[in-house]
N, C-alpha and C. Protein backbone atom coordinates (compact mmCIF):
# COMPACT_ATOMS: atom_id res chain seq x y z
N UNK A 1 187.60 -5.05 178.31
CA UNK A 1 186.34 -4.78 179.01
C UNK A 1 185.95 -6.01 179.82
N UNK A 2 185.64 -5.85 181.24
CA UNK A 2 184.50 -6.95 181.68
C UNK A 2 183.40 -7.59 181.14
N UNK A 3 183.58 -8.33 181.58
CA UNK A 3 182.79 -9.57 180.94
C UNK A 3 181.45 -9.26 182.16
N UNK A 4 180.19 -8.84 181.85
CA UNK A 4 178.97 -9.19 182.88
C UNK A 4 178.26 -10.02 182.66
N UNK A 5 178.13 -10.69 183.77
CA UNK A 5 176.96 -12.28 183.67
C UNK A 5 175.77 -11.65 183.42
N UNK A 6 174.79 -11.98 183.81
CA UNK A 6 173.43 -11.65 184.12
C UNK A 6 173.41 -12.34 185.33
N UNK A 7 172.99 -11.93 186.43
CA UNK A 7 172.55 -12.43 187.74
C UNK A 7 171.64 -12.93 187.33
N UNK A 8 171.48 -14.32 188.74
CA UNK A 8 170.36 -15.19 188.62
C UNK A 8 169.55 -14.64 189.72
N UNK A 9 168.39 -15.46 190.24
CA UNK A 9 167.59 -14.97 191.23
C UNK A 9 168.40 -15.05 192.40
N UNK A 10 169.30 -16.55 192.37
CA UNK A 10 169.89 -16.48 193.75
C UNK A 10 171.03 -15.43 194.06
N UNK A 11 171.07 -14.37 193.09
CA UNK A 11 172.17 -13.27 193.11
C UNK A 11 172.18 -12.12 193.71
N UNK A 12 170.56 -11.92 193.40
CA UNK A 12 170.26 -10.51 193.90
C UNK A 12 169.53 -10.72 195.33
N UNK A 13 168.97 -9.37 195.52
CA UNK A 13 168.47 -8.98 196.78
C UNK A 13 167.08 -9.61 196.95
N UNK A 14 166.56 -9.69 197.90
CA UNK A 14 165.09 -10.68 198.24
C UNK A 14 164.00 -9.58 197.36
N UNK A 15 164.28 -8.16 197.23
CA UNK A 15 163.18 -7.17 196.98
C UNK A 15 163.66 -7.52 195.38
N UNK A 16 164.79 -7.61 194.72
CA UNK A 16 164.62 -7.87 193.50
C UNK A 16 164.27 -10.08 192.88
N UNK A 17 164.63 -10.32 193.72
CA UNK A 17 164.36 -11.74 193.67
C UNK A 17 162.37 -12.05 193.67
N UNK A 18 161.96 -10.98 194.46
CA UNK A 18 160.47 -10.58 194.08
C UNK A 18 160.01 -9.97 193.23
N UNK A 19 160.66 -9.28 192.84
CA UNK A 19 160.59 -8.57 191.06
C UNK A 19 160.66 -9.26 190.43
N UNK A 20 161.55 -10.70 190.50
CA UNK A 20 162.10 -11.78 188.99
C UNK A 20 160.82 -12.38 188.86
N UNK A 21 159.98 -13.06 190.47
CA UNK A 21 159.15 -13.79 190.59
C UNK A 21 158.07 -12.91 189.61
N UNK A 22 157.68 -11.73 190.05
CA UNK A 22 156.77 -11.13 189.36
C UNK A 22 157.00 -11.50 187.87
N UNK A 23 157.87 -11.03 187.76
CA UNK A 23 158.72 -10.65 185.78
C UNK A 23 158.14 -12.24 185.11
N UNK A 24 158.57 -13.21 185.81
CA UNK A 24 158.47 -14.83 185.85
C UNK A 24 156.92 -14.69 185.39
N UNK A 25 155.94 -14.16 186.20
CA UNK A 25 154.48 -14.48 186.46
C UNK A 25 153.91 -13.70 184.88
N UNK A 26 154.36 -12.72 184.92
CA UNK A 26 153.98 -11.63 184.30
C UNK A 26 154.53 -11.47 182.60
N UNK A 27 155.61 -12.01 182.28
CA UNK A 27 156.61 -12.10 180.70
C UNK A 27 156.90 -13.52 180.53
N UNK A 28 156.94 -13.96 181.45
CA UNK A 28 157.17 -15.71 181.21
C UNK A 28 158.67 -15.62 181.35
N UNK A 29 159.38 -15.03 182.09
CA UNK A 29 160.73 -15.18 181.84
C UNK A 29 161.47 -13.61 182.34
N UNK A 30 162.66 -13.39 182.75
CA UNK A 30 163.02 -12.07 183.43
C UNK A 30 163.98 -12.06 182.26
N UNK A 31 164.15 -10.96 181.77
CA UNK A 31 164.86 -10.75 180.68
C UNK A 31 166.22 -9.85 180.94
N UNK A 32 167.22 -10.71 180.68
CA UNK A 32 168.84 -10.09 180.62
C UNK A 32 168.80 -8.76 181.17
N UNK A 33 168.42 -8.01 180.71
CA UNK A 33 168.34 -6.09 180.84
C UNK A 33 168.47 -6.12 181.96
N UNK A 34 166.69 -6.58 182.53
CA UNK A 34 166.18 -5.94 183.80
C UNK A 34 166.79 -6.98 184.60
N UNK A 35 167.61 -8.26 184.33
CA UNK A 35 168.32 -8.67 185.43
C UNK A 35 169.66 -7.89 185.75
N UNK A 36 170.34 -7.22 184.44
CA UNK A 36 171.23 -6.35 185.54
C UNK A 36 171.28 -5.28 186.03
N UNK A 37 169.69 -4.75 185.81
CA UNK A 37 169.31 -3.44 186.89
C UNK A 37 169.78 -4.29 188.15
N UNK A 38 169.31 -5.90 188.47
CA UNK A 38 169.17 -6.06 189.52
C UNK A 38 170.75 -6.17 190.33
N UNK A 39 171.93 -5.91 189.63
CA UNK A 39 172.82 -5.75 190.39
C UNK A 39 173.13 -4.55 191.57
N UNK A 40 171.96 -3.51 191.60
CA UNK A 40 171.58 -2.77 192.30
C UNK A 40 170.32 -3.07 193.37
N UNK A 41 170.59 -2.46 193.84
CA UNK A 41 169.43 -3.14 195.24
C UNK A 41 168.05 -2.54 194.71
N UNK A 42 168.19 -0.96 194.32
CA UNK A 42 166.93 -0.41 194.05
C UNK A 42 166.50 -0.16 192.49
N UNK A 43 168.16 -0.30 191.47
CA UNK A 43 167.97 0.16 190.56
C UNK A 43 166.28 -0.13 189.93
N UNK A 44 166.35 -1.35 189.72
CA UNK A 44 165.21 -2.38 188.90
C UNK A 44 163.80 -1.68 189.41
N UNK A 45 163.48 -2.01 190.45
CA UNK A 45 162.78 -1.30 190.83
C UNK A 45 162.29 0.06 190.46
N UNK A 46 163.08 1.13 190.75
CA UNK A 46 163.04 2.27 190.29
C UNK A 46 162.71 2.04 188.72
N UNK A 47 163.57 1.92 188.03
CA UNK A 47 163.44 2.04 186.34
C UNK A 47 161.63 1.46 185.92
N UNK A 48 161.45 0.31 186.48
CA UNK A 48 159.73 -0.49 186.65
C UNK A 48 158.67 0.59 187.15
N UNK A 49 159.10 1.28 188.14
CA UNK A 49 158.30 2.12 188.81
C UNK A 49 158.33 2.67 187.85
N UNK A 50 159.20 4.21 187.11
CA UNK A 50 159.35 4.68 186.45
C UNK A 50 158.83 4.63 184.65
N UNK A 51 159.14 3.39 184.39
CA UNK A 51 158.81 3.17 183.06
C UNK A 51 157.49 2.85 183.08
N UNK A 52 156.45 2.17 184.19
CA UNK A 52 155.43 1.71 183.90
C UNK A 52 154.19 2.70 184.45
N UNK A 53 155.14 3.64 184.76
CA UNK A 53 154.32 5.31 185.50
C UNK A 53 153.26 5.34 184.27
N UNK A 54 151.78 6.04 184.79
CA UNK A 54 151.11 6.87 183.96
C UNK A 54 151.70 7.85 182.69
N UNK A 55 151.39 7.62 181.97
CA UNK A 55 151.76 8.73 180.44
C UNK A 55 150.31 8.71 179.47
N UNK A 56 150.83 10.04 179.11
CA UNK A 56 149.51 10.58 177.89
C UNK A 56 150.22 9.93 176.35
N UNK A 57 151.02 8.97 176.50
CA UNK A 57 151.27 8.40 175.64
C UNK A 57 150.87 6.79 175.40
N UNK A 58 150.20 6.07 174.25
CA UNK A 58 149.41 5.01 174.64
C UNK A 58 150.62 4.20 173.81
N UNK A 59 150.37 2.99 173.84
CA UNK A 59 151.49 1.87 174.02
C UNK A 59 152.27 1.89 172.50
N UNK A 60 151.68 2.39 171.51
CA UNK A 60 151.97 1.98 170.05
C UNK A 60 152.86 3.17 170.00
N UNK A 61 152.69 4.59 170.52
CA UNK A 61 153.02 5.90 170.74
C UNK A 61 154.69 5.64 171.19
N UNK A 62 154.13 5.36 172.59
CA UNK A 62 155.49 4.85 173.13
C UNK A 62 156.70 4.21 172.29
N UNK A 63 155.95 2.83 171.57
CA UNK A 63 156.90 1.78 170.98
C UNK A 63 157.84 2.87 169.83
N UNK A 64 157.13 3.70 169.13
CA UNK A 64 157.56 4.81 168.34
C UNK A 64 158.91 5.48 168.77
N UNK A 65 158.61 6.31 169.96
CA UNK A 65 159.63 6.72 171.24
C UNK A 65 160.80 5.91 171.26
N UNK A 66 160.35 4.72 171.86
CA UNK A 66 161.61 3.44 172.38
C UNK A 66 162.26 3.34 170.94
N UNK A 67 161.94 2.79 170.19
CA UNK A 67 162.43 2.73 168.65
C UNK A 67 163.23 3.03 168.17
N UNK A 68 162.96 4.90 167.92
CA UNK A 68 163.71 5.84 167.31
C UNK A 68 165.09 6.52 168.10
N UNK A 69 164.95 6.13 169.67
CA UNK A 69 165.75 6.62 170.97
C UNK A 69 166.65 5.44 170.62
N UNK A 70 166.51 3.96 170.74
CA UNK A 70 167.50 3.06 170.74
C UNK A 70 167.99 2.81 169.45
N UNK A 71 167.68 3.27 168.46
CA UNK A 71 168.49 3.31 166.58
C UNK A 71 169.55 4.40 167.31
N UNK A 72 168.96 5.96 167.36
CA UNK A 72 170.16 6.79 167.76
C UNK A 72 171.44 6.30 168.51
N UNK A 73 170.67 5.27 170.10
CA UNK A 73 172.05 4.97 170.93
C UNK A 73 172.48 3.60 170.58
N UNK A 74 171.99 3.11 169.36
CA UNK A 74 172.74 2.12 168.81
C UNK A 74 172.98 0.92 170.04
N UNK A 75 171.65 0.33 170.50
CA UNK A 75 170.95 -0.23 171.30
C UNK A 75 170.83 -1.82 170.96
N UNK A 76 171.80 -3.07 170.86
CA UNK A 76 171.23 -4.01 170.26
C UNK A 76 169.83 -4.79 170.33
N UNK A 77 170.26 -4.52 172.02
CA UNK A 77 169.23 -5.23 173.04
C UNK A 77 168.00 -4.52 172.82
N UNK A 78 167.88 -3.08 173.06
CA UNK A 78 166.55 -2.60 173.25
C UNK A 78 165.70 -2.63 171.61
N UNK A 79 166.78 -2.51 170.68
CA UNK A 79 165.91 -2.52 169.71
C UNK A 79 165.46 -4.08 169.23
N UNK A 80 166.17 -4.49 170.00
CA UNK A 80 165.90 -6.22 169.57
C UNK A 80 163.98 -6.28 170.10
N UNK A 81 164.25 -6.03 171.51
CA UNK A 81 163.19 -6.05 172.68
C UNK A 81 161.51 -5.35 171.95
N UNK A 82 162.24 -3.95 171.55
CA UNK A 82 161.18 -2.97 171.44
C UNK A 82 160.60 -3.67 169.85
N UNK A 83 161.34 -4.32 168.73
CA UNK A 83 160.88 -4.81 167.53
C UNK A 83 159.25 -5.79 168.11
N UNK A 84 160.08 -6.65 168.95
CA UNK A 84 159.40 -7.59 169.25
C UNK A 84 157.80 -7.07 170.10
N UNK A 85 157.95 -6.25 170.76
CA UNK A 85 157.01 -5.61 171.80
C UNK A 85 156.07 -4.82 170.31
N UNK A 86 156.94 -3.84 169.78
CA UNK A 86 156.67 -3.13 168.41
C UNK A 86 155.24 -4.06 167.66
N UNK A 87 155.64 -5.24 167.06
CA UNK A 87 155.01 -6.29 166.91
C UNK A 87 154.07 -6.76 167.45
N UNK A 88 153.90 -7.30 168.94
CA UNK A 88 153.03 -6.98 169.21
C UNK A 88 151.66 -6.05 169.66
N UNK A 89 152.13 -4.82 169.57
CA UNK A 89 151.11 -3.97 169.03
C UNK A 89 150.92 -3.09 168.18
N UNK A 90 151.32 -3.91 167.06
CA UNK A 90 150.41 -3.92 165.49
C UNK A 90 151.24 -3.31 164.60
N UNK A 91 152.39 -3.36 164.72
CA UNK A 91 153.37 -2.51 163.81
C UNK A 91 153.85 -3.80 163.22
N UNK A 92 154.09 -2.84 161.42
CA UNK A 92 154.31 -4.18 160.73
C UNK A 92 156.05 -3.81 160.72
N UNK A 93 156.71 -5.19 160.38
CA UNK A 93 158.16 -5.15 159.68
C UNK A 93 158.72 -3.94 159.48
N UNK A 94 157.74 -3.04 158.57
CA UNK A 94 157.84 -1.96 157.37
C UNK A 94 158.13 -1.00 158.62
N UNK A 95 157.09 -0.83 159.06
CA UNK A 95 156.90 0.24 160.25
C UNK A 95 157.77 0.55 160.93
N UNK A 96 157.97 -0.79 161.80
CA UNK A 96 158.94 -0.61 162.85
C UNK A 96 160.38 0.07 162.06
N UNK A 97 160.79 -0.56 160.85
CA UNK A 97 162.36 0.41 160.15
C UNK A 97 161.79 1.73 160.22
N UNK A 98 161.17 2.11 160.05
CA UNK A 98 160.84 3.39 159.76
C UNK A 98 160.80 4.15 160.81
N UNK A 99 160.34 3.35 161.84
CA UNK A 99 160.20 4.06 163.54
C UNK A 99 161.40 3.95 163.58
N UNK A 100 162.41 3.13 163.42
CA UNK A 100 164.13 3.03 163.73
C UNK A 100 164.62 4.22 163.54
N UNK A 101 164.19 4.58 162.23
CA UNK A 101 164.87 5.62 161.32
C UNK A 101 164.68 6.82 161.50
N UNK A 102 163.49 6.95 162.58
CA UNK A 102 162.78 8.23 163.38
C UNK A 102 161.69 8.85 162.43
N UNK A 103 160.91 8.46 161.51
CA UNK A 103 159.69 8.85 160.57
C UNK A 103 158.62 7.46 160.88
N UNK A 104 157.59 8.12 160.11
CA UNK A 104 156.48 7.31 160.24
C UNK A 104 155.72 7.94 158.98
N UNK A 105 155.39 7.02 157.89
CA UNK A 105 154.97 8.13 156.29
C UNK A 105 153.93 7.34 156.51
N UNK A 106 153.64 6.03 157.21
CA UNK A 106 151.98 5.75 157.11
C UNK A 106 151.07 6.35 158.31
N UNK A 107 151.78 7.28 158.87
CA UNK A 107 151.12 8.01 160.04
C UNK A 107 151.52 9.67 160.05
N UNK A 108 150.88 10.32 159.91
CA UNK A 108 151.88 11.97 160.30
C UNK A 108 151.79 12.10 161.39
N UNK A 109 150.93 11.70 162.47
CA UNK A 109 150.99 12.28 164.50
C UNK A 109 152.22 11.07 164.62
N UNK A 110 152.41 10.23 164.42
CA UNK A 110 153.62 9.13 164.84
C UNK A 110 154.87 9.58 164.01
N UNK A 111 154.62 10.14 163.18
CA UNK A 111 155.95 10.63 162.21
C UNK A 111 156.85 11.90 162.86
N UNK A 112 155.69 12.64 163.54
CA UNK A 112 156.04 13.35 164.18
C UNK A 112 156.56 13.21 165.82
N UNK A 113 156.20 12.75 166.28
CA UNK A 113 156.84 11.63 166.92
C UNK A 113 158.00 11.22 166.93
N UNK A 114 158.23 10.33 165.97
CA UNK A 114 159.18 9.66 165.84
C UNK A 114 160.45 10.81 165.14
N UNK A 115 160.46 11.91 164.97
CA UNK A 115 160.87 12.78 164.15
C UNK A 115 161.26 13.45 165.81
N UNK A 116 160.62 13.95 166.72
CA UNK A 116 160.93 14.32 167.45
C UNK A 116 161.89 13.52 168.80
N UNK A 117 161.50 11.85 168.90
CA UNK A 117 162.17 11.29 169.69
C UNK A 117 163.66 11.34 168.87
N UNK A 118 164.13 10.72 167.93
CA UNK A 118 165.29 10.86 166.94
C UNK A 118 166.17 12.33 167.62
N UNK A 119 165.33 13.41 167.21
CA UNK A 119 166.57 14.93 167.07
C UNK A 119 166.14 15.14 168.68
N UNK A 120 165.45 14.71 169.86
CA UNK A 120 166.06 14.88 171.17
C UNK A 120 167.24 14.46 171.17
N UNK A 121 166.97 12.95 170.82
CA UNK A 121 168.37 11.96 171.58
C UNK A 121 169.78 11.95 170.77
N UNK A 122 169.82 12.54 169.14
CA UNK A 122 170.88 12.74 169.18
C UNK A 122 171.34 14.31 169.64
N UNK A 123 170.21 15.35 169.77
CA UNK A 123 170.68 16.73 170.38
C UNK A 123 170.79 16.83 171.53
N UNK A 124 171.15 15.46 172.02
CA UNK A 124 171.10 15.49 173.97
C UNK A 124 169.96 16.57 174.50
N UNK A 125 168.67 16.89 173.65
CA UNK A 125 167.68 17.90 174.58
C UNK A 125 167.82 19.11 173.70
N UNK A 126 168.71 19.29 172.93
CA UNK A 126 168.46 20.80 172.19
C UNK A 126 167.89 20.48 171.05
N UNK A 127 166.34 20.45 170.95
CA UNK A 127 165.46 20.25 170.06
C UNK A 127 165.77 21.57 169.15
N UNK A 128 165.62 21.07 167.34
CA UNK A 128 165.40 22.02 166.67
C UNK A 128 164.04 22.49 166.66
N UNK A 129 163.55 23.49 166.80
CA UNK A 129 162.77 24.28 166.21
C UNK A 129 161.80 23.94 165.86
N UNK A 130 162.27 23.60 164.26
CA UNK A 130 161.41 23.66 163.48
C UNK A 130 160.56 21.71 163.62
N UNK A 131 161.05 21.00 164.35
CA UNK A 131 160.89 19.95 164.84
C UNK A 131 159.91 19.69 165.79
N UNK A 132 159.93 20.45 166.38
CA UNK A 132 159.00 20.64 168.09
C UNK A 132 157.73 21.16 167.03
N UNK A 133 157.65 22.21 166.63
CA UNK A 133 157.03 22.95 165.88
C UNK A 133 155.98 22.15 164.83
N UNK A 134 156.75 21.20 164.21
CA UNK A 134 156.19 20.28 163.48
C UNK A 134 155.49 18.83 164.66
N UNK A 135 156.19 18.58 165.57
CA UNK A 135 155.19 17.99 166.48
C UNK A 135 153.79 18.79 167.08
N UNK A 136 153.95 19.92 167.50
CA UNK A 136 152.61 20.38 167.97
C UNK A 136 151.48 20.43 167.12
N UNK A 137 152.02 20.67 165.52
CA UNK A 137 151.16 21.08 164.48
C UNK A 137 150.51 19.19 164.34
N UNK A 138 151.45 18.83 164.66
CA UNK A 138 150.60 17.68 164.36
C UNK A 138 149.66 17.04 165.36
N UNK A 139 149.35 17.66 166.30
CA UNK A 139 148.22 17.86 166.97
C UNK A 139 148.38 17.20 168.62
N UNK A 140 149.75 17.14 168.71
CA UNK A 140 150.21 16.71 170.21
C UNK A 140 150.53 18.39 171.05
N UNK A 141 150.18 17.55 172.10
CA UNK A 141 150.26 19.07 173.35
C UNK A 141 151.33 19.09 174.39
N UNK A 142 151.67 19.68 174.96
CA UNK A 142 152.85 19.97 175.78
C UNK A 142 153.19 19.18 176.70
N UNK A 143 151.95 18.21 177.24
CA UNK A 143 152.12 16.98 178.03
C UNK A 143 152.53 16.13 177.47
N UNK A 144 151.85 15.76 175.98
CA UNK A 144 152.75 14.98 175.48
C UNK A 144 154.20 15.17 175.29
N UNK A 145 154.61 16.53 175.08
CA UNK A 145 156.06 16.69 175.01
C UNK A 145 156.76 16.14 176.16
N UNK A 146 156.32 16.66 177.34
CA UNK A 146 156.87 16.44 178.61
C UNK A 146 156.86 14.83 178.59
N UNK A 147 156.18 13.94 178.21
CA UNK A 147 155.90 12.54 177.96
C UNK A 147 157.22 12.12 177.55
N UNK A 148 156.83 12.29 176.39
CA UNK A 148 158.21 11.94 175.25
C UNK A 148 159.36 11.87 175.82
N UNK A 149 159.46 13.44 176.27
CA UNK A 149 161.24 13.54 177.12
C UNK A 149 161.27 13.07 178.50
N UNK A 150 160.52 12.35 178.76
CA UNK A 150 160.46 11.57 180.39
C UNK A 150 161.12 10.00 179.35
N UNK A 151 160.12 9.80 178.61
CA UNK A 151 160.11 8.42 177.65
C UNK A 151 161.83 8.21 176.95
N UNK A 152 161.83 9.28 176.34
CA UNK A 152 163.33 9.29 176.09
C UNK A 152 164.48 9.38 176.69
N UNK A 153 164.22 9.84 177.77
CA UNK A 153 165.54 9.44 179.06
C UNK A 153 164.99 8.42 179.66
N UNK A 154 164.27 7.65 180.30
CA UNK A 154 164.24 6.41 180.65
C UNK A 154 164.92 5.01 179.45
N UNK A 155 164.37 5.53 178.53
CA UNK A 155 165.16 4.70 177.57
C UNK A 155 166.27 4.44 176.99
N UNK A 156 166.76 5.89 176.87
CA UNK A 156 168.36 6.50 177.30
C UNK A 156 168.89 5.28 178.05
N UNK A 157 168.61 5.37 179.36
CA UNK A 157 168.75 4.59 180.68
C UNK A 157 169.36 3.42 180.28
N UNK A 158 168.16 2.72 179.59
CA UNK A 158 168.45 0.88 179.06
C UNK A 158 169.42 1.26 178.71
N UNK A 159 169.49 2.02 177.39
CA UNK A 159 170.46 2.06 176.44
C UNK A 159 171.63 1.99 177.17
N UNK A 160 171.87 2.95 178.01
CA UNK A 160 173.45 2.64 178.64
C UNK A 160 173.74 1.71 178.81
N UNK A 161 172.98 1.54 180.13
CA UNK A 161 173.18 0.03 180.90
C UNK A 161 173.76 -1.15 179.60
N UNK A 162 172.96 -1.31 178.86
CA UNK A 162 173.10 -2.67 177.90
C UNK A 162 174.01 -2.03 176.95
N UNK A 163 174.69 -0.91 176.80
CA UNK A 163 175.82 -0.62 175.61
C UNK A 163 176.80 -0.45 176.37
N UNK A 164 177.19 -0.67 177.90
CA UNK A 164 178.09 -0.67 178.36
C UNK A 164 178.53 -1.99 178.98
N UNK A 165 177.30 -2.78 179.71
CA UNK A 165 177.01 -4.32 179.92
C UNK A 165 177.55 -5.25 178.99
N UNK A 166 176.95 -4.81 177.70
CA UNK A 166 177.26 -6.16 176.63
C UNK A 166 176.21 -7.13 177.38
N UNK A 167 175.15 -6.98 178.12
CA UNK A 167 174.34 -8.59 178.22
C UNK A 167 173.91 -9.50 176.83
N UNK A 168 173.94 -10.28 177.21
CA UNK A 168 173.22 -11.30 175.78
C UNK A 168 171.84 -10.82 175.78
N UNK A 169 171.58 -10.81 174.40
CA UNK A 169 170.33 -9.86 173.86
C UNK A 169 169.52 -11.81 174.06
N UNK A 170 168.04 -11.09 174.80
CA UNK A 170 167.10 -12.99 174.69
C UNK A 170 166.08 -12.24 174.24
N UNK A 171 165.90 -12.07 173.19
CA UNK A 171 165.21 -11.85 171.86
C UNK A 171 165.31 -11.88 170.87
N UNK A 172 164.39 -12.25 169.63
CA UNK A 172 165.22 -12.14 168.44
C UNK A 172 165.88 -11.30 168.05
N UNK A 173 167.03 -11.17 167.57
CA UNK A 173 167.93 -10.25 167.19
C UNK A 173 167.44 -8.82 165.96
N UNK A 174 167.08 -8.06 166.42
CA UNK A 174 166.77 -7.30 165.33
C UNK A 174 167.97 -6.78 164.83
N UNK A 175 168.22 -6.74 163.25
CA UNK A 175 169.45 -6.59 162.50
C UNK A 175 169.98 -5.68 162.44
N UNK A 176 171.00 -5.07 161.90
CA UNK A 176 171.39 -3.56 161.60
C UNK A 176 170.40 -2.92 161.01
N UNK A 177 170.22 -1.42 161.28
CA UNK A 177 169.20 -0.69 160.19
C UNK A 177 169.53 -0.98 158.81
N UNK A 178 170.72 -0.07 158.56
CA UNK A 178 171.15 -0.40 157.21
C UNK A 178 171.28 -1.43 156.41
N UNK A 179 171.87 -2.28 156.81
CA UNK A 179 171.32 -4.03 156.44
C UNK A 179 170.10 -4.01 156.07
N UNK A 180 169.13 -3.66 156.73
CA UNK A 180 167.55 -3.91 156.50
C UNK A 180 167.44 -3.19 155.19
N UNK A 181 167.64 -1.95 155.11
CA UNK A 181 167.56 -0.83 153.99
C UNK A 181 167.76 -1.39 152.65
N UNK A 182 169.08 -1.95 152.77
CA UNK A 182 170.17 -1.86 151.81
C UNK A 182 169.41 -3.09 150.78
């Protein structure tokens, strides 16, 4: 397999070299991932546009989503990223495994959730049933569905990119699930 660097600023295009500046202003630092969207002229862009779009999903919701989507695609990077993000809004240690694992037992609307991001992404989209079913009951509505599965293919997205990339993960390393479990 190729070996991919991470581009620097002086690598990419002036429209993503203004994205780093932002990323710079804005995270304190442009992080591996979204530097090799920038081996594309528009990718980065797009995915930013995209990921930071309006949703009826609020940030802790989301982190749930990202979580349980990157355990399935076996994600080093994103789950490294999303622990850390996870963390900062308000999820403990405990939690976040549990969001990995696609449940949530100190929450039932996030359990459900997380129950539903899990059996999208390994059913590539053929939700069971009785799953969807158990999300609505738990008191989410069809926008939120539509949410979720916007949320879960954008994240999809990373996932490729960085399970085919190999970039160096610049976050703390979040461990194997099972490791954690065990």
């Amino acid at each position: 397999m190729s070996t991919f660097n991470v581009p620097t600023r002086a690598e990419v295009n002036a429209t993503n070299q203004a994205i780093f500046d932002t990323l710079e202003k804005q995270v304190g630092f442009v992080p591996n991932l979204f530097a090799t969207y920038a081996y594309s002229e528009n990718a980065l862009k797009n995915y930013l546009d995209f990921s930071g779009a309006k949703t009826s999903l609020k940030a802790k919701e989301k982190e749930a989503v990202n979580l349980a989507v990157s355990e399935v695609n076996n994600c080093e990077y994103c789950l490294s990223a999303h622990t850390a993000i996870g963390k900062m809004n308000g999820f403990t240690d405990e939690q976040i495994l549990e969001l990995r694992a696609g449940k949530a037992s100190f929450d039932n609307k996030l359990d459900a959730l997380a129950k539903l991001s899990k059996n999208i992404t390994e059913n590539r989209g053929n939700t069971d049933a009785d799953v969807l079913e158990n999300f609505f009951n738990a008191g989410w509505t069809k926008e939120n569905l539509i949410d979720t599965i916007s949320l879960v293919g954008d994240k999809t997205i990373s996932n490729y990119i960085n399970n085919t990339t190999r970039v160096p993960v610049d976050f703390p390393v979040a461990a194997p699930l099972e490791a954690q479990l065990a």
